[in-house]
Protein backbone atom coordinates (compact mmCIF):
# COMPACT_ATOMS: atom_id res chain seq x y z
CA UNK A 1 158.69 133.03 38.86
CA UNK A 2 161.28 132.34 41.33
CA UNK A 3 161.93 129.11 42.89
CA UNK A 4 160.92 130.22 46.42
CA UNK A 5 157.73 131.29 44.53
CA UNK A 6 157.32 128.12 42.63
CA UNK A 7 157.72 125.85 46.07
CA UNK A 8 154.72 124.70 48.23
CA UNK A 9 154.28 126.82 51.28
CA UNK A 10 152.08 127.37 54.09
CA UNK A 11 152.83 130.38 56.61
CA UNK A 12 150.62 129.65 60.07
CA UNK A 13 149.87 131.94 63.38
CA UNK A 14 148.29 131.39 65.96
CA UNK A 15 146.06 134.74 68.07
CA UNK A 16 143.15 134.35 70.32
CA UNK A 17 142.44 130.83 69.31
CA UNK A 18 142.43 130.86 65.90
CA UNK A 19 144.96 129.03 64.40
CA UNK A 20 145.43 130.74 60.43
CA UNK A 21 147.15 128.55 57.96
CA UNK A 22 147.87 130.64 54.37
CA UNK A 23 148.89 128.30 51.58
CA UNK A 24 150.68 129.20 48.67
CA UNK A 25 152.88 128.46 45.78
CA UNK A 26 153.17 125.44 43.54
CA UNK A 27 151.87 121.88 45.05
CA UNK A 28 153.00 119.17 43.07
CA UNK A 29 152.92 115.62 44.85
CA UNK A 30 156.31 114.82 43.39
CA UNK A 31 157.83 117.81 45.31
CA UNK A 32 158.48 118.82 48.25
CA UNK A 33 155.39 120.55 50.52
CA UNK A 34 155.11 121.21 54.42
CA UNK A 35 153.94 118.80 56.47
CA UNK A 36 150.63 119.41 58.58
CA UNK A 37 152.10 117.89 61.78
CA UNK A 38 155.48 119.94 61.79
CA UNK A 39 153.95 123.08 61.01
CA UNK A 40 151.43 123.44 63.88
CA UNK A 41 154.55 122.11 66.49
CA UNK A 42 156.24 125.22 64.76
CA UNK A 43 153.49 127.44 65.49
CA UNK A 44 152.61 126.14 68.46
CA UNK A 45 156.16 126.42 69.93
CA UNK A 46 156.54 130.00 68.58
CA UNK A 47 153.16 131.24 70.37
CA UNK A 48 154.52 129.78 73.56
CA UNK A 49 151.23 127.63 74.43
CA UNK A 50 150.02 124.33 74.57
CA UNK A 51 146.44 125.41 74.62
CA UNK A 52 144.70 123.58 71.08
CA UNK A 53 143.33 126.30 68.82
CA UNK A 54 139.12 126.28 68.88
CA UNK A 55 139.31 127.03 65.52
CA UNK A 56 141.53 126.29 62.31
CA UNK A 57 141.28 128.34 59.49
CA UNK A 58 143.13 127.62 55.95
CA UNK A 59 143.53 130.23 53.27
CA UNK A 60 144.39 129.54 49.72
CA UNK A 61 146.82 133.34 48.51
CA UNK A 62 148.97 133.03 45.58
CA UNK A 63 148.60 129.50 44.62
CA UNK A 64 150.53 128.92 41.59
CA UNK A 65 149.17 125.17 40.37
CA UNK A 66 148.30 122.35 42.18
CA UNK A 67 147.37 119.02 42.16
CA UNK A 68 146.36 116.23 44.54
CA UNK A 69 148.82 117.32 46.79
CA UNK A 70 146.99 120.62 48.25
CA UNK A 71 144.18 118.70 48.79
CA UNK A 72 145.60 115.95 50.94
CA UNK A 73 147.45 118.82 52.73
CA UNK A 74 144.14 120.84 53.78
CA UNK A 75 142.22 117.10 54.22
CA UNK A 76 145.23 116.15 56.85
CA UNK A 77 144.61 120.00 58.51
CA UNK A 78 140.85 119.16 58.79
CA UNK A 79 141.85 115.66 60.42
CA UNK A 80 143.76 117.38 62.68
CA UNK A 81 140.83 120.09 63.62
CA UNK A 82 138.60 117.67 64.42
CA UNK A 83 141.04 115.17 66.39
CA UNK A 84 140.85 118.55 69.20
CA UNK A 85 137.27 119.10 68.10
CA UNK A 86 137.74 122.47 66.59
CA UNK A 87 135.92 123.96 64.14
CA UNK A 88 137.68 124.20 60.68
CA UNK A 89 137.20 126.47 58.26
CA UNK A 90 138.30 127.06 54.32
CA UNK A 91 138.96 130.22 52.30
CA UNK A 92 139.83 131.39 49.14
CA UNK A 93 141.21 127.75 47.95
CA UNK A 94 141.35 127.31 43.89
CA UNK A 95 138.38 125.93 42.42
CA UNK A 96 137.48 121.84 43.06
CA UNK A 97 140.09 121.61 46.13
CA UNK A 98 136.99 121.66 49.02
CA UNK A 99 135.06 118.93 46.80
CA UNK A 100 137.99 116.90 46.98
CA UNK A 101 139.00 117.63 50.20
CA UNK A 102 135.17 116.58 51.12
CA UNK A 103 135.43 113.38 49.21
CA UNK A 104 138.69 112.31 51.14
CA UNK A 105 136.76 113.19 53.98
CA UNK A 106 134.23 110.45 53.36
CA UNK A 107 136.21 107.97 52.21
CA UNK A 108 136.61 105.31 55.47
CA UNK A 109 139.90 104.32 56.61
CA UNK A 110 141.25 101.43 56.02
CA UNK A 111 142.28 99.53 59.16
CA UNK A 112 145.38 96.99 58.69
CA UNK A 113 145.28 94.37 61.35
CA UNK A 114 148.59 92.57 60.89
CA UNK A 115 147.96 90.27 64.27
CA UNK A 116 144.42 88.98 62.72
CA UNK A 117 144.38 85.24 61.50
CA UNK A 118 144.21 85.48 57.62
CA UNK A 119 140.19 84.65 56.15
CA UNK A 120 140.47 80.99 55.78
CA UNK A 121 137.10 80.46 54.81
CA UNK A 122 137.45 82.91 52.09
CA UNK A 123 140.90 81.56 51.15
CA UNK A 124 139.18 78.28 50.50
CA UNK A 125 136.49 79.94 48.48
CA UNK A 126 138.61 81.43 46.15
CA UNK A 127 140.81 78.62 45.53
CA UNK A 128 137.71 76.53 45.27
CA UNK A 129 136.72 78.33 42.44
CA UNK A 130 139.43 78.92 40.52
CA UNK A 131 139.92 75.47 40.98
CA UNK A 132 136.72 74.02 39.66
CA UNK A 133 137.10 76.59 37.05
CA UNK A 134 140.08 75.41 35.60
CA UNK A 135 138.12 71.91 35.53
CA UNK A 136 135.50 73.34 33.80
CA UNK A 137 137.43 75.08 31.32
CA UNK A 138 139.51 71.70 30.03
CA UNK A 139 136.63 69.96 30.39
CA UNK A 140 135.26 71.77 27.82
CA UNK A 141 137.84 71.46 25.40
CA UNK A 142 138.57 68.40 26.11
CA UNK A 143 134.79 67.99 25.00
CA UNK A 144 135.31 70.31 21.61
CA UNK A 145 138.13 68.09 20.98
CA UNK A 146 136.45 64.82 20.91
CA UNK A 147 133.34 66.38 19.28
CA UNK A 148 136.28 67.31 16.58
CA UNK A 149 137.97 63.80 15.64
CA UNK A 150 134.31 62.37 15.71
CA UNK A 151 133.51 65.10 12.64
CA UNK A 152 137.21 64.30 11.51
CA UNK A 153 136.12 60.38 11.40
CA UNK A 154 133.20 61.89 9.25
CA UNK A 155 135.15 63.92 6.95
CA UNK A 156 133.44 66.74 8.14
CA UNK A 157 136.50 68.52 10.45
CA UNK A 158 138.30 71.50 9.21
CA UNK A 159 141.38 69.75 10.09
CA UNK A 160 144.90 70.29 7.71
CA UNK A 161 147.08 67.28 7.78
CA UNK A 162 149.79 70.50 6.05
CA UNK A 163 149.96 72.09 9.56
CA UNK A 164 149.74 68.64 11.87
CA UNK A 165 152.81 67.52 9.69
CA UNK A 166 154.53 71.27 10.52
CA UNK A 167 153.92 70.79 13.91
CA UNK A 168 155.11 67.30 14.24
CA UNK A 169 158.77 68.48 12.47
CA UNK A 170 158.63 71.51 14.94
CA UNK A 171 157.64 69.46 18.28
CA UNK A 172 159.28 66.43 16.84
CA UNK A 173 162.89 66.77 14.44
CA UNK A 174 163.51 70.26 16.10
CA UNK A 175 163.21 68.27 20.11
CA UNK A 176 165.71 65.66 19.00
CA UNK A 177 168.69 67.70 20.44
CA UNK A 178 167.73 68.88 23.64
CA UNK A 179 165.77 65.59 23.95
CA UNK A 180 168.84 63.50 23.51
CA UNK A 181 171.52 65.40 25.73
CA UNK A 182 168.81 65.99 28.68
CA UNK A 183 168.22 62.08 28.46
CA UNK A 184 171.80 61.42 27.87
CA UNK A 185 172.57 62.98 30.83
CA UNK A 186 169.87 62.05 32.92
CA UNK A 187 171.36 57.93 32.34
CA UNK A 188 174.51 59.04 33.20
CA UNK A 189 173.46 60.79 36.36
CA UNK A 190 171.09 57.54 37.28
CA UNK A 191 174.23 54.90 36.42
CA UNK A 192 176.75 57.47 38.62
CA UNK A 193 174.44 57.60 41.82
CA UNK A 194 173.72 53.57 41.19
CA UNK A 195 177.34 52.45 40.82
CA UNK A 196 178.53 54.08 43.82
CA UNK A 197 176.21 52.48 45.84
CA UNK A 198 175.93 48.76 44.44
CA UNK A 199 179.49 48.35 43.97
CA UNK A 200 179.44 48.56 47.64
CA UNK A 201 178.02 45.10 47.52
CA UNK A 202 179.96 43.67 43.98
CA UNK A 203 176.93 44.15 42.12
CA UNK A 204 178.64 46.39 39.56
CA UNK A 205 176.71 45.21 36.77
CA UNK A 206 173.27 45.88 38.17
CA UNK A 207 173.70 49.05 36.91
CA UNK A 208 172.59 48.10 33.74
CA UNK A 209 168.90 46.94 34.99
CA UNK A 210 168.47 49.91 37.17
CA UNK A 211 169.27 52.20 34.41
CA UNK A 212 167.25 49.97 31.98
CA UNK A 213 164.17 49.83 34.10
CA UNK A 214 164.33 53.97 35.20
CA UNK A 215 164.28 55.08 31.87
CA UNK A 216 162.60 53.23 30.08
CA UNK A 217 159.55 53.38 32.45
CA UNK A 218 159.46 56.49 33.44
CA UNK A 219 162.90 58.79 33.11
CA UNK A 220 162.65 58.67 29.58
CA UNK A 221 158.97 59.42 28.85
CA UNK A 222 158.74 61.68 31.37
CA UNK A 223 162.12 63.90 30.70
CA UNK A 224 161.00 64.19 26.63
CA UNK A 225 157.89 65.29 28.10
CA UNK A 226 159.25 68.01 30.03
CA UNK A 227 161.26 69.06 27.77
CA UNK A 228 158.61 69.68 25.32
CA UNK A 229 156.40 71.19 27.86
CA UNK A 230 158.66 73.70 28.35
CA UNK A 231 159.35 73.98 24.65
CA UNK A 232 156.46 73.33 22.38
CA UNK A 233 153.75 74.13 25.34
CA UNK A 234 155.14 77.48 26.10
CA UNK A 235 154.93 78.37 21.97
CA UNK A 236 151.68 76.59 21.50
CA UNK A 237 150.21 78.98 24.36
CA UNK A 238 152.18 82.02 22.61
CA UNK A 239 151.10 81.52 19.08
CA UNK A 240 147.44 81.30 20.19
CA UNK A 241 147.92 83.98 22.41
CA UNK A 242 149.04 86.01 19.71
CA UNK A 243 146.50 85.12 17.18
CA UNK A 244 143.62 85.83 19.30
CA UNK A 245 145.26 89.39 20.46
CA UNK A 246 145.17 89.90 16.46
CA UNK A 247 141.72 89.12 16.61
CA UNK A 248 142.89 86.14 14.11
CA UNK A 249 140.59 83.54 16.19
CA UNK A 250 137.48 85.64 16.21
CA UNK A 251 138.23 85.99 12.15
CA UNK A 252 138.17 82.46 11.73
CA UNK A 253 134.53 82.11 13.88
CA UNK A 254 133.79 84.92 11.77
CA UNK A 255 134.05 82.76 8.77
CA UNK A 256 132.72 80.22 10.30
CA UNK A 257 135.90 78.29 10.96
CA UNK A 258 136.16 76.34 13.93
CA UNK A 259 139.30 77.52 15.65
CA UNK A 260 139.42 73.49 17.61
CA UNK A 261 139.75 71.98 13.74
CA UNK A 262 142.25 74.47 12.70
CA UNK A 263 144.70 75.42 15.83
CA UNK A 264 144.13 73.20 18.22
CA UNK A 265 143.42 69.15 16.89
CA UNK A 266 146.71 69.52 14.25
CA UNK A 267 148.92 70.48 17.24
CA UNK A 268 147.25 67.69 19.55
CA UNK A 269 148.08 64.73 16.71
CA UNK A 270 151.79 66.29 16.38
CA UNK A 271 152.26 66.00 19.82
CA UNK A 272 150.34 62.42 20.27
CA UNK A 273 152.14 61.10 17.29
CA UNK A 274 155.66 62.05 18.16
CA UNK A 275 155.76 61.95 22.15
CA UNK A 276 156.30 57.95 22.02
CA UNK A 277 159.48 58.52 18.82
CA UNK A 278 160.93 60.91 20.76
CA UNK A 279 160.37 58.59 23.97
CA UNK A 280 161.88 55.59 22.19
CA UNK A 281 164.74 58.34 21.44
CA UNK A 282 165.15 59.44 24.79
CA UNK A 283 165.16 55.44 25.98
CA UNK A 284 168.15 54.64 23.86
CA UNK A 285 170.27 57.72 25.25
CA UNK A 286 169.68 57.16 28.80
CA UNK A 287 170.88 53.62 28.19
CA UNK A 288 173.47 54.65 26.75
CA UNK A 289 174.76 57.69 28.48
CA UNK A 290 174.09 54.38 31.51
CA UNK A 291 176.29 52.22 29.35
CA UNK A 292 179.62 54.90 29.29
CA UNK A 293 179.68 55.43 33.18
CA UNK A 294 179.40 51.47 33.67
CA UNK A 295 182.11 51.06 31.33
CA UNK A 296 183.65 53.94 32.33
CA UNK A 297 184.25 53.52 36.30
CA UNK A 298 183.19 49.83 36.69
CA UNK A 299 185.02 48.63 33.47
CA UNK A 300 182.20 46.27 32.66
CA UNK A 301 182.40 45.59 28.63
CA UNK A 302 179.68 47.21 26.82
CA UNK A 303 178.55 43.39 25.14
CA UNK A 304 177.94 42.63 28.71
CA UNK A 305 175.63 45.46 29.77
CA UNK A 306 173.38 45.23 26.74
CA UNK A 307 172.94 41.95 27.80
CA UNK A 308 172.07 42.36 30.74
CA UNK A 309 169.85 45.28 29.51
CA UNK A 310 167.66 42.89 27.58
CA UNK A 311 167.09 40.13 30.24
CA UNK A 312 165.47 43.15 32.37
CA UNK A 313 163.92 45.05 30.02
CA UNK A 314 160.64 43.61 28.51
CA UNK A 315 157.87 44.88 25.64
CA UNK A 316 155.67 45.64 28.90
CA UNK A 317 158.12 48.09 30.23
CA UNK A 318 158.58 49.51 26.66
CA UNK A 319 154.98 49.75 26.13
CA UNK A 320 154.34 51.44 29.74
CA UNK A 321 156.48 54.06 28.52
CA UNK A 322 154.83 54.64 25.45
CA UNK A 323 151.21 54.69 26.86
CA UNK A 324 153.04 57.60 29.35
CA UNK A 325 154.52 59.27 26.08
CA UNK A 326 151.48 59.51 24.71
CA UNK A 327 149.19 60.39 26.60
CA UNK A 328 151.67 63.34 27.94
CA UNK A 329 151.63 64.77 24.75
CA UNK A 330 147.54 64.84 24.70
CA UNK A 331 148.67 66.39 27.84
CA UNK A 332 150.95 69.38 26.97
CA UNK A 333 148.74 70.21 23.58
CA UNK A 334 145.72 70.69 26.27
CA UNK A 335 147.49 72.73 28.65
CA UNK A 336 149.14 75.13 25.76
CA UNK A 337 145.96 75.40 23.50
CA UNK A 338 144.18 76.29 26.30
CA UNK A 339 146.09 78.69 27.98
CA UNK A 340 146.84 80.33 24.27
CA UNK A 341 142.74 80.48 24.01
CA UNK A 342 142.33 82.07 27.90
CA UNK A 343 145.12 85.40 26.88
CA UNK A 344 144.34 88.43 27.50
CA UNK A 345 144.38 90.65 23.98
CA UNK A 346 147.84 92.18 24.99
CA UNK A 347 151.43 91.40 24.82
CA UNK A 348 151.69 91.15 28.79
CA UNK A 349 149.07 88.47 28.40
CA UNK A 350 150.55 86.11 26.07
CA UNK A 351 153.73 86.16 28.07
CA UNK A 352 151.72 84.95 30.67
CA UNK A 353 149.77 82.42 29.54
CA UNK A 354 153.06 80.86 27.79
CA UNK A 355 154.20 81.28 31.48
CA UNK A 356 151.14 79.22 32.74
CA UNK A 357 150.99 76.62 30.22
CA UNK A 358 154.72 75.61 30.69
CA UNK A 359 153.39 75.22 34.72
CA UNK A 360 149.96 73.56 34.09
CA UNK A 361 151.70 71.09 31.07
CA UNK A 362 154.62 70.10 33.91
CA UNK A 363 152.06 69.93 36.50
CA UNK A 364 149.50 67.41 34.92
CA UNK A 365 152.54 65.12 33.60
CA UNK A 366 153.61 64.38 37.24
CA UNK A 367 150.20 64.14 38.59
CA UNK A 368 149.26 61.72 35.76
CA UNK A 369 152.36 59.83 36.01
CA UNK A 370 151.78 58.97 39.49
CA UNK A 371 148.50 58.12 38.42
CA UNK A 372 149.84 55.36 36.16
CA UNK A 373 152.44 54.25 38.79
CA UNK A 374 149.73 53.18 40.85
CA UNK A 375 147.50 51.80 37.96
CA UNK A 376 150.50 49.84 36.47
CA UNK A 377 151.44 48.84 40.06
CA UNK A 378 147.69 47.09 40.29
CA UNK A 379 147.88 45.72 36.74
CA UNK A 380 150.87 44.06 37.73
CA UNK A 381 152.56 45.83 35.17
């Protein structure tokens, strides 16, 4: 067949009212066809009148193959009919294009109103939902989890102290070096912005308390916890994820294993144990990356700010951190168990619930922490 043959056609003329469209040819949607609009200007122009037809008539002659491109071509010619109110008629078309044709012909338009004020009621709905869902669903195992260490205080949990000690070297030994040079850094950057503004006043060695303070109630706990949020959060979610698209979770209900003993509590205890080391960790390098700009830039002797250090720097500012470190890693095992747990049974889905729990992990650390702020802040803390 040639390729003028194998190309979408339609051939139209117009005589005593009747305007005659013959279709032919191969309609694909990826190719090109003839457009319902041009063709009856064409015809219209050639028959020198701007009379509208009474009555439009399509033909189906020589039509190769086709596919939903004919019939949005003949639905768009009966649109067109019955926009002049004439009558429309259709011939010798292949097999199942006037059913579809018909069907698009029922189907309502859909109206886009770009000047209408969004649904705000609905809006609210929705994210009221999804909201209170998400409260349900931690609530819940939140509730599994407790229901857990009370059968693991009665020897009763399915609970491997093998994997909780695996975990704590991955989330733990494995965090020391990102850990450190983050919080490193992070001292240095808080020493750098102080210095240039309190030796403004000769209160150089100041520098040493504000560093002191910062991290160790709050910069430090809260940067280690970031870190493994993004880190140990984001493969808690993906391991999980994985095992349940490998139907590895529903093997263990199966045998009657409770998938909170096995996955989730050893992970939890990992984190809980090692989030206040590797917050103790992160205190003593944001001191010290503290201590090289001070002696760095305001030459004050490195005796002198650890001194100073210590008459700031108390066991209730050390234990406010810890209490933060802790409870941050109950935190980030929560939000990447459970968005492991929620994944869809596909690849695409435990992408994104690593995705999610790196965002709900970061998101309940800062909420929590300003939580604390204003708890410690009443405490007198």
């Amino acid at each position: 067949m040639s390729d003028a043959a194998a190309t979408a056609r339609a051939e139209a003329h117009l005589a005593d009212g009747v305007l005659t469209v013959v279709v032919g040819g191969d309609w694909q949607i990826v190719g090109e066809r003839p457009d319902w609009h041009d063709l009856v200007a064409r015809t219209m122009a050639a028959a020198g009148t701007q009379d509208p037809p009474r009555r439009v008539r399509v033909e189906g002659r020589a039509v190769a193959s086709w596919d939903s491109a004919l019939p949005l071509f003949v639905g768009q010619a009966m649109r067109g009919a019955e926009s002049i109110h004439a009558q429309f008629e259709m011939a010798n078309l292949p097999h199942g294009v006037e059913q579809l044709v018909h069907q698009l012909a029922q189907r309502p338009a859909v109206k886009h109103d770009d000047a209408a004020l969004p649904d705000v009621f609905t809006a609210v709905g929705v994210f009221s939902t999804g909201f209170f869902g998400e409260v349900r669903d931690i609530a819940r195992l939140v509730g599994e989890c407790v229901f857990s260490m009370l059968r693991f205080f009665r020897g009763q949990a399915q609970f491997r102290w093998r994997d909780c000690i695996t975990e704590m070297q991955l989330c733990g030994a494995m965090a020391l070096p990102i850990v450190g040079l983050i919080s490193f850094l992070v001292g240095i950057i808080l020493a750098y912005q102080g210095a240039v503004q309190l030796r403004q006043f000769g209160a150089d060695i100041y520098v040493a308390d504000m560093v002191g303070v910062a991290v160790v109630r709050e910069m430090g706990p809260l940067m280690a916890a970031i870190v493994l949020a993004g880190r140990t959060g984001a493969a808690f979610a993906a391991t999980l994820g994985n095992m349940k698209a490998n139907e590895e979770i529903d093997a263990l209900e199966t045998l009657g294993v409770s998938p909170v003993d096995f996955l989730v509590m050893p992970r939890l205890a990992a984190l809980f144990l090692m989030m206040p080391l590797l917050a103790l960790y992160s205190n003593v390098l944001g001191i010290l990356g503290g201590l090289v700009i001070s002696a760095g830039i305001l030459d004050i002797p490195a005796s002198l700010y650890w001194a100073e250090t210590k008459t700031i720097v108390d066991l209730s500012d050390l234990f406010t951190g810890l209490i933060k470190a802790g409870v941050f890693g109950i935190l980030i095992g929560l939000s990447g168990c459970l968005r492991g747990l929620q994944a869809e049974r596909s690849a695409a889905g435990v992408g994104a619930a690593a995705t999610s729990a790196v965002v709900t992990g970061i998101l309940l650390i800062i909420v929590l922490d300003t939580v604390f702020a204003v708890i410690f802040n009443i405490l007198g803390w």
